[in-house]
N, C-alpha and C. Protein backbone atom coordinates (compact mmCIF):
# COMPACT_ATOMS: atom_id res chain seq x y z
N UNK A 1 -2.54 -14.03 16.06
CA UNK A 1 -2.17 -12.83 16.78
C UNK A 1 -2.81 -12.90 18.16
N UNK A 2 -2.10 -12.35 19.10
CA UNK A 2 -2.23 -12.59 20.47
C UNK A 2 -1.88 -11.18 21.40
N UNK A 3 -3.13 -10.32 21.34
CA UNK A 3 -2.70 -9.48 22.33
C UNK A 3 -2.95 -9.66 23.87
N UNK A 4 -2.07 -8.85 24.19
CA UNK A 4 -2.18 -9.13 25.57
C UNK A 4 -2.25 -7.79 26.33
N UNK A 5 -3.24 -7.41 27.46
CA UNK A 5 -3.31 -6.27 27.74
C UNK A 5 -3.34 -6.19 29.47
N UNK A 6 -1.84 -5.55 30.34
CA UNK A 6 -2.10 -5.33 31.86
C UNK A 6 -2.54 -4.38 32.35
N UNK A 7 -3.37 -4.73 33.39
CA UNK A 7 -3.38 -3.37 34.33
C UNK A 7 -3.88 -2.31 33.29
N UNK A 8 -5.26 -2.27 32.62
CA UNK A 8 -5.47 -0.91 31.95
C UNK A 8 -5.82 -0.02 32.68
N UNK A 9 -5.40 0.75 31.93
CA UNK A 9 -5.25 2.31 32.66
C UNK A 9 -5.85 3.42 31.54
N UNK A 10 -7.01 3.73 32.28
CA UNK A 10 -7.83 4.56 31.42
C UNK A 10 -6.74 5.94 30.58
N UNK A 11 -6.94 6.23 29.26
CA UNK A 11 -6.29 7.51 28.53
C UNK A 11 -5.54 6.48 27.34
N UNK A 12 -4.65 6.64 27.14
CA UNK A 12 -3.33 6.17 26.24
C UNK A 12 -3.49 5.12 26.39
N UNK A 13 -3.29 4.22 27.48
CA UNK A 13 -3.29 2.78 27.15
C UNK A 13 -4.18 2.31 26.83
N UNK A 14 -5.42 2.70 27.07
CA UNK A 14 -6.24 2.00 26.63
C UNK A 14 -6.75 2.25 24.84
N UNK A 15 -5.76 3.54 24.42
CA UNK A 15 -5.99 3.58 22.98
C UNK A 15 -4.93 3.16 21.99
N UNK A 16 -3.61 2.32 22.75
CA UNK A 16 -2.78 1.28 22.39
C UNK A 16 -3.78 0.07 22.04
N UNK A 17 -4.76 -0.61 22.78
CA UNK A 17 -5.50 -1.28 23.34
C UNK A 17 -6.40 -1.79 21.20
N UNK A 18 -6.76 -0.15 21.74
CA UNK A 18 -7.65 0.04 20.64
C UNK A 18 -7.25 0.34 18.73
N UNK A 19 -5.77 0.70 18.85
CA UNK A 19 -5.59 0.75 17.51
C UNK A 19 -4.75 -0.37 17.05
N UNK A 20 -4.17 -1.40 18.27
CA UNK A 20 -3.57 -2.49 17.51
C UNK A 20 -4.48 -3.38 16.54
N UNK A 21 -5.30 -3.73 16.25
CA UNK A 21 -6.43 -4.47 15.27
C UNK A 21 -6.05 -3.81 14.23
N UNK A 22 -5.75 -2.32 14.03
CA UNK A 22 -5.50 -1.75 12.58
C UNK A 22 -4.33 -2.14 11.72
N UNK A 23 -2.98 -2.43 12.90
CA UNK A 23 -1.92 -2.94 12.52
C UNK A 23 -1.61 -4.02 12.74
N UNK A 24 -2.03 -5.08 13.03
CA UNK A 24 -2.18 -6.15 13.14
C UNK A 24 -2.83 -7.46 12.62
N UNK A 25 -2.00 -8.66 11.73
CA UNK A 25 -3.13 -9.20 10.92
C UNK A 25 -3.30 -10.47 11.63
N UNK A 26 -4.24 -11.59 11.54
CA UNK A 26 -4.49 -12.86 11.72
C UNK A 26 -3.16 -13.33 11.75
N UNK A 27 -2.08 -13.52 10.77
CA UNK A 27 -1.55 -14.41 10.38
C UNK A 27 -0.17 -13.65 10.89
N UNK A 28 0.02 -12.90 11.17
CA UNK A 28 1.27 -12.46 12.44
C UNK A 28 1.31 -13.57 13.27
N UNK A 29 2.61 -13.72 13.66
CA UNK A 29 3.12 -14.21 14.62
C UNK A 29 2.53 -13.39 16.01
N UNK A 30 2.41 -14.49 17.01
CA UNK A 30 1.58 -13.87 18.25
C UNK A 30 2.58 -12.85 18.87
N UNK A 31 2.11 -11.50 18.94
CA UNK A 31 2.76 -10.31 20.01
C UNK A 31 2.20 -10.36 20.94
N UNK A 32 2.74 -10.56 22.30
CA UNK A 32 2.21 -9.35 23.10
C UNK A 32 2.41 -8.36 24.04
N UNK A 33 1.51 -7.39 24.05
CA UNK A 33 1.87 -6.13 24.09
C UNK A 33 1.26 -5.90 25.51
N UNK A 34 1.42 -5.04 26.08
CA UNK A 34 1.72 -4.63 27.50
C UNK A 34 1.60 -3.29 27.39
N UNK A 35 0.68 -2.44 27.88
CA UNK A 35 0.36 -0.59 27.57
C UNK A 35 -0.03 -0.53 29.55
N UNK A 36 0.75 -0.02 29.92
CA UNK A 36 0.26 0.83 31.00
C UNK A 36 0.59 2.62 30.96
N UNK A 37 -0.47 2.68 31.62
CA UNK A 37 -0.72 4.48 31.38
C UNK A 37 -0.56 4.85 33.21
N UNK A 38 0.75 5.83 32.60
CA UNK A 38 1.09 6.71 33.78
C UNK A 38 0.73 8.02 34.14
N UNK A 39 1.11 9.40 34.87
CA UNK A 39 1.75 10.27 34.64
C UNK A 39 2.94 10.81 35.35
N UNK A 40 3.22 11.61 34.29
CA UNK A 40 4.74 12.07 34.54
C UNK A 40 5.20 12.98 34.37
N UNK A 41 5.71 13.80 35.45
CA UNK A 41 5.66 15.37 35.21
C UNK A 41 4.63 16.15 35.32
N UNK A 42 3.07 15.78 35.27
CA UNK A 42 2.40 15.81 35.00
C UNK A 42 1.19 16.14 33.95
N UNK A 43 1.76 14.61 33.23
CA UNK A 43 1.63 14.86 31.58
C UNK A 43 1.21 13.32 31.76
N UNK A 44 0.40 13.17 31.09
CA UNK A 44 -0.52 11.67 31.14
C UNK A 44 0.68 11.00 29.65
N UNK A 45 0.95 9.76 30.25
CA UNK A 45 2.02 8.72 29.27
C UNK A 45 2.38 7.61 29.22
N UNK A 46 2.40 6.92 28.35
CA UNK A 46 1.85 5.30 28.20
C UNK A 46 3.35 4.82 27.97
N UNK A 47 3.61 3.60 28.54
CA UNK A 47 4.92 2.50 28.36
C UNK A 47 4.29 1.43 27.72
N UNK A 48 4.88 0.95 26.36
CA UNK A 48 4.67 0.31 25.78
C UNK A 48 5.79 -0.96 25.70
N UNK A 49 5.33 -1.91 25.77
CA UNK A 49 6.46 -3.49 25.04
C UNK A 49 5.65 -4.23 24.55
N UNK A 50 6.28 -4.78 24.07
CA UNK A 50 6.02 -5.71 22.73
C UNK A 50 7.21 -6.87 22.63
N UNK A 51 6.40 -8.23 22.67
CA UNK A 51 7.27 -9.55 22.43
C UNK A 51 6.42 -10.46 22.22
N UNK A 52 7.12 -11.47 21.83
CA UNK A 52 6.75 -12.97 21.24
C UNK A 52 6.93 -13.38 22.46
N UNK A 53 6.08 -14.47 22.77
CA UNK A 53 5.61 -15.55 23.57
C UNK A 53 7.38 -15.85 24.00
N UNK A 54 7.20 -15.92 25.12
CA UNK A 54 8.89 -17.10 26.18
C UNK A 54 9.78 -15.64 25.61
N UNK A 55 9.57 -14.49 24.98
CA UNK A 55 10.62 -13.77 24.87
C UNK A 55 11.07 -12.58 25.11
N UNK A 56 11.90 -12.09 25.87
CA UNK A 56 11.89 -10.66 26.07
C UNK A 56 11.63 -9.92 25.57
N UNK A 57 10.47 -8.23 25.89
CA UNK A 57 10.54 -7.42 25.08
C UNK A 57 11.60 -7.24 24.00
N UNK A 58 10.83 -7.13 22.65
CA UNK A 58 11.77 -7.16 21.08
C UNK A 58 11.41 -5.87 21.25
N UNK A 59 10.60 -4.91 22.03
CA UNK A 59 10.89 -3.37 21.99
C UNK A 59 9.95 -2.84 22.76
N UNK A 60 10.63 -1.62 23.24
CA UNK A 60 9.95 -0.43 24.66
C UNK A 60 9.87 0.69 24.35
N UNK A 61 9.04 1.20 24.29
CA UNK A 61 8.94 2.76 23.84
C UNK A 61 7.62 3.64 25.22
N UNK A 62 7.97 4.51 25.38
CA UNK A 62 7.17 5.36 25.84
C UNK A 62 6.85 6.93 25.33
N UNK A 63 5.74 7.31 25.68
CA UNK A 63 5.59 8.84 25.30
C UNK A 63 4.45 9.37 25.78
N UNK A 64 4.70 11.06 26.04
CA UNK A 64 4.10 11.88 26.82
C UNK A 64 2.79 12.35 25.70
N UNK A 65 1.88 13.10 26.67
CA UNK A 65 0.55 13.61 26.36
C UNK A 65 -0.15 14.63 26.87
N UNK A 66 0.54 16.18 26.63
CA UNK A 66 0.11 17.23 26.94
C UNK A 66 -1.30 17.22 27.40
N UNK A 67 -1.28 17.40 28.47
CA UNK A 67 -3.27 17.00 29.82
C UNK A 67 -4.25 18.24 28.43
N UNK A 68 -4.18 19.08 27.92
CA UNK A 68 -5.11 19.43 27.10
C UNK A 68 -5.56 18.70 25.65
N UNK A 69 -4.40 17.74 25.14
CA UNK A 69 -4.68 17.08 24.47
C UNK A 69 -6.14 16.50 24.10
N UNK A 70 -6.90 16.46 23.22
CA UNK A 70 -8.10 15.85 22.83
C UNK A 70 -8.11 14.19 22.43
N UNK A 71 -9.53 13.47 22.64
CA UNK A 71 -9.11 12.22 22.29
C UNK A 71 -8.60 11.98 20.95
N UNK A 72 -8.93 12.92 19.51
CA UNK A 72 -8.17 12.23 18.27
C UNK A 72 -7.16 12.63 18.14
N UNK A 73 -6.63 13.73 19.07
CA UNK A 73 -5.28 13.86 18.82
C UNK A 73 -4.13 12.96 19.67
N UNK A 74 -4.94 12.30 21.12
CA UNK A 74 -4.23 11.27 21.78
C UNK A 74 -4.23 9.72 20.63
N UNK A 75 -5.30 9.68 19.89
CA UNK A 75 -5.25 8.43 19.21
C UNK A 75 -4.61 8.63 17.61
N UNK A 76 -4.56 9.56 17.60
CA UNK A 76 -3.54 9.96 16.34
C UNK A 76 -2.17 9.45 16.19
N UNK A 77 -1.72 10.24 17.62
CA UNK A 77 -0.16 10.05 18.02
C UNK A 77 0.23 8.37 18.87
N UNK A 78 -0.63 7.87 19.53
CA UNK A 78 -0.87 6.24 19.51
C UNK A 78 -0.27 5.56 18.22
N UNK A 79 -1.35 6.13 17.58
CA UNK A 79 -1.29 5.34 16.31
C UNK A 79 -0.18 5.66 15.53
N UNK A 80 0.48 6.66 15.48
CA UNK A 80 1.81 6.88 14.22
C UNK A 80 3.12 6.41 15.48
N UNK A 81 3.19 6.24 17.04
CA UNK A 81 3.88 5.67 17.07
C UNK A 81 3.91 4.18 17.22
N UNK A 82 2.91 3.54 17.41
CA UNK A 82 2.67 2.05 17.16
C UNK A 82 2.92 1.58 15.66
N UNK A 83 2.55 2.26 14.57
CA UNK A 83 3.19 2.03 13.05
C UNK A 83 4.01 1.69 13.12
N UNK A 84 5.36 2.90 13.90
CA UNK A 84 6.47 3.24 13.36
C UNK A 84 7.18 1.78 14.57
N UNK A 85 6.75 1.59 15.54
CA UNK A 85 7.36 0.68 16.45
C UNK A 85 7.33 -0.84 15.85
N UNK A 86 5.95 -0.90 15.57
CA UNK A 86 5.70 -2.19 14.93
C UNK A 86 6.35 -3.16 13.64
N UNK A 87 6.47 -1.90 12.78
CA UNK A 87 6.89 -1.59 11.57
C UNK A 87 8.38 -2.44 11.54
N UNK A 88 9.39 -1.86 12.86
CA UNK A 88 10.39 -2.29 13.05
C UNK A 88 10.18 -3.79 13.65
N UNK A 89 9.57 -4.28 14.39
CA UNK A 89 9.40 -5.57 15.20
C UNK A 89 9.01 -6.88 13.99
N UNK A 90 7.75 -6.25 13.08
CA UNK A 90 7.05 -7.14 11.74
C UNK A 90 7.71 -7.31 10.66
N UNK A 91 8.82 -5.74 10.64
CA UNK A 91 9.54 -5.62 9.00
C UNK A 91 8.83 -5.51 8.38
N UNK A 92 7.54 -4.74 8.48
CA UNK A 92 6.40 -4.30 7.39
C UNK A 92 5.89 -3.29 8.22
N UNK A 93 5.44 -2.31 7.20
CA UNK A 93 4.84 -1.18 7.72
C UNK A 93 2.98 -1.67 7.38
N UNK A 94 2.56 -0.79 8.26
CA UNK A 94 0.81 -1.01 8.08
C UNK A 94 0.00 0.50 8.70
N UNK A 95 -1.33 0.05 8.33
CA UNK A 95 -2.55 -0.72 7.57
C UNK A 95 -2.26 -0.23 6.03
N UNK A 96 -2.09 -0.83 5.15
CA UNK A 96 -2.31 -0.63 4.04
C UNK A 96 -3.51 0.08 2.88
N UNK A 97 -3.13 1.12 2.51
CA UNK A 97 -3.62 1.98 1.86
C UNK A 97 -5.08 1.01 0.92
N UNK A 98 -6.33 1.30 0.64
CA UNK A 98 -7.10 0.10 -0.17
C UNK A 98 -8.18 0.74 -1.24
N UNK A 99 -7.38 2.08 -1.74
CA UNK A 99 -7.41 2.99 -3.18
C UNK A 99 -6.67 1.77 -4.07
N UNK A 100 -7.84 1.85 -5.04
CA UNK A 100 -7.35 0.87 -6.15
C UNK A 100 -5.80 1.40 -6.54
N UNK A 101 -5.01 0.73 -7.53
CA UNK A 101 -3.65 0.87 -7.65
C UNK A 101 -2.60 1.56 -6.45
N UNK A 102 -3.42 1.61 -5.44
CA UNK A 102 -2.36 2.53 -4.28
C UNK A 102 -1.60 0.90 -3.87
N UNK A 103 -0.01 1.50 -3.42
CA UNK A 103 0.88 -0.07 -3.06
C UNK A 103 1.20 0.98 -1.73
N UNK A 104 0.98 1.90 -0.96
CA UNK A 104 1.47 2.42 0.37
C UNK A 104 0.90 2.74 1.20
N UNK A 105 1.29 2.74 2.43
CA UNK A 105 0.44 2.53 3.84
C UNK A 105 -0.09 4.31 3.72
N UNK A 106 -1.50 3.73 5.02
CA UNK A 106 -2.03 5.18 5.36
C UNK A 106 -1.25 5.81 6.12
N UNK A 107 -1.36 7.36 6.86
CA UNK A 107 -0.50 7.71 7.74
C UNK A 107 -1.97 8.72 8.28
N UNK A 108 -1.71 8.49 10.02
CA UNK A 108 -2.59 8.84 10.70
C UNK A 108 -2.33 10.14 11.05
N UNK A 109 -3.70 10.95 11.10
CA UNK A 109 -3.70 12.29 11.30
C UNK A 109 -5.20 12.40 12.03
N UNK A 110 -5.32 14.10 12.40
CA UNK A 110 -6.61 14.05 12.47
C UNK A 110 -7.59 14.91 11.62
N UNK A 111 -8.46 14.83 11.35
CA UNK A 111 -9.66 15.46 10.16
C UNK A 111 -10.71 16.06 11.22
N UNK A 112 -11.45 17.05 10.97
CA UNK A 112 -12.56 17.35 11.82
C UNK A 112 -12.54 16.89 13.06
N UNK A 113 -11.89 16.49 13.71
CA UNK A 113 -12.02 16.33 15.69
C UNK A 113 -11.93 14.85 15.19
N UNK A 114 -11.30 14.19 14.16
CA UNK A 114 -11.42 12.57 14.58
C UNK A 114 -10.16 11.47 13.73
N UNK A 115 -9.37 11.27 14.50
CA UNK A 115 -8.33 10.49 14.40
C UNK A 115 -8.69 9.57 12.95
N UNK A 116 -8.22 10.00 11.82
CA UNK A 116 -7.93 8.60 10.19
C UNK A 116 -6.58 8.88 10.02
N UNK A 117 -6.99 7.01 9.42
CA UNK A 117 -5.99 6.53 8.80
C UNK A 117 -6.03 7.29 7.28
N UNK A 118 -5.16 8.33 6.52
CA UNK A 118 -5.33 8.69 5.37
C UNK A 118 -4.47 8.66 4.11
N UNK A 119 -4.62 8.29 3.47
CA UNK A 119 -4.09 8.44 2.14
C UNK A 119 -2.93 9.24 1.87
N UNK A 120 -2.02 9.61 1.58
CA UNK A 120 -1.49 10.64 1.32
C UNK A 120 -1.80 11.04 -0.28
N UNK A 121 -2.26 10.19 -0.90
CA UNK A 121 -2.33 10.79 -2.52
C UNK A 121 -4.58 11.52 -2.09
N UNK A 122 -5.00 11.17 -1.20
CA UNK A 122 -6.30 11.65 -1.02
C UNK A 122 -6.96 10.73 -1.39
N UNK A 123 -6.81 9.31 -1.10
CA UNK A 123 -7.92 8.26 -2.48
C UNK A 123 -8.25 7.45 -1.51
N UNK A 124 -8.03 7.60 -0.07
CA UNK A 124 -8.46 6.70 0.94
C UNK A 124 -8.48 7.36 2.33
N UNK A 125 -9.67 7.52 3.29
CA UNK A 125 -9.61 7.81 4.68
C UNK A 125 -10.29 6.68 5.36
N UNK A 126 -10.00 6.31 6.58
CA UNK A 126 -11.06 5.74 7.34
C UNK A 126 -10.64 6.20 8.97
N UNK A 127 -11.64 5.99 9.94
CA UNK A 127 -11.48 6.31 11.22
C UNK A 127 -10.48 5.37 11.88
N UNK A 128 -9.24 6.04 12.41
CA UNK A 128 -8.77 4.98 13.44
C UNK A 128 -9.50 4.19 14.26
N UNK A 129 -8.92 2.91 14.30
CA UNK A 129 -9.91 1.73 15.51
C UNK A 129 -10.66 1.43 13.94
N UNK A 130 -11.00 1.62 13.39
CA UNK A 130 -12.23 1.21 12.20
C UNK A 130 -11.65 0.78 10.88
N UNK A 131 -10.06 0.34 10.84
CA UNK A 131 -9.65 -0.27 9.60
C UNK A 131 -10.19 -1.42 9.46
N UNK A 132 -9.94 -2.41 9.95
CA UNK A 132 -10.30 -4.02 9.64
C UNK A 132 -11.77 -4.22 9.50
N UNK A 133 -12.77 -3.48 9.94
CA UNK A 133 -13.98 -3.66 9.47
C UNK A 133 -14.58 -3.00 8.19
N UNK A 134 -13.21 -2.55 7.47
CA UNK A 134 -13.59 -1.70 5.92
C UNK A 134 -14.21 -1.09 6.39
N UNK A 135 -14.41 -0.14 7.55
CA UNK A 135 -15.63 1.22 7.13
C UNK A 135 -14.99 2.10 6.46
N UNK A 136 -15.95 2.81 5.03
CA UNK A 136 -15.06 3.79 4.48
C UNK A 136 -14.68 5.21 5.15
């Protein structure tokens, strides 16, 4: 895996930056991804692409970020649309749920002021940015 990161731009892009490691494994084929942070309208908002090496963006997405927004609620919404983007590019959805007998991905929300990846049956949370190092 091969990210690639231009021109960061403090807010959103740089928390593209930060939650790809959650969805992303070793053994992926190299992406890379490209996050610059704008505003617009004046609403802070990140352009995202994503491609394989020699190949045109395989996909572009952008989205806005109400200026009162908090950081776990900017890395919340990062994160459920990088899932849902990725999801389509890998043909697998991620990070995977790691409650014994659970077979389905987490889905990101926020808890007390702080962006997890959670469970939907309740048998698994961890902090966004903090999957791959197993913190519980």
């Amino acid at each position: 895996m091969e990210v690639h990161q231009e021109s960061p731009a403090p807010g959103p892009a740089d928390h593209v930056r930060q939650v790809l490691p959650d969805l992303l494994l070793p053994g992926d084929p190299p992406i890379y991804v490209t996050a610059t942070g704008r505003v617009m309208w004046g609403q802070a908002a990140v352009i995202v692409s994503a491609a394989r090496p020699g190949t045109e963006p395989d996909l572009s997405f952008g989205f806005e970020f109400p200026a009162e927004a908090d950081r776990a609620e900017v890395l919340a919404a990062v994160a459920a649309r990088l899932q849902d983007a990725l999801a389509d590019l890998l043909g697998t959805r991620r990070p995977d749920c790691r409650a014994a007998g659970h077979d389905h991905v987490l889905s990101p929300t926020v808890r007390q002021d702080t962006a997890v990846w959670s469970c939907p049956k309740g048998g698994y949370q961890v902090e966004v940015t903090r999957y791959p190092d197993g913190s519980p």
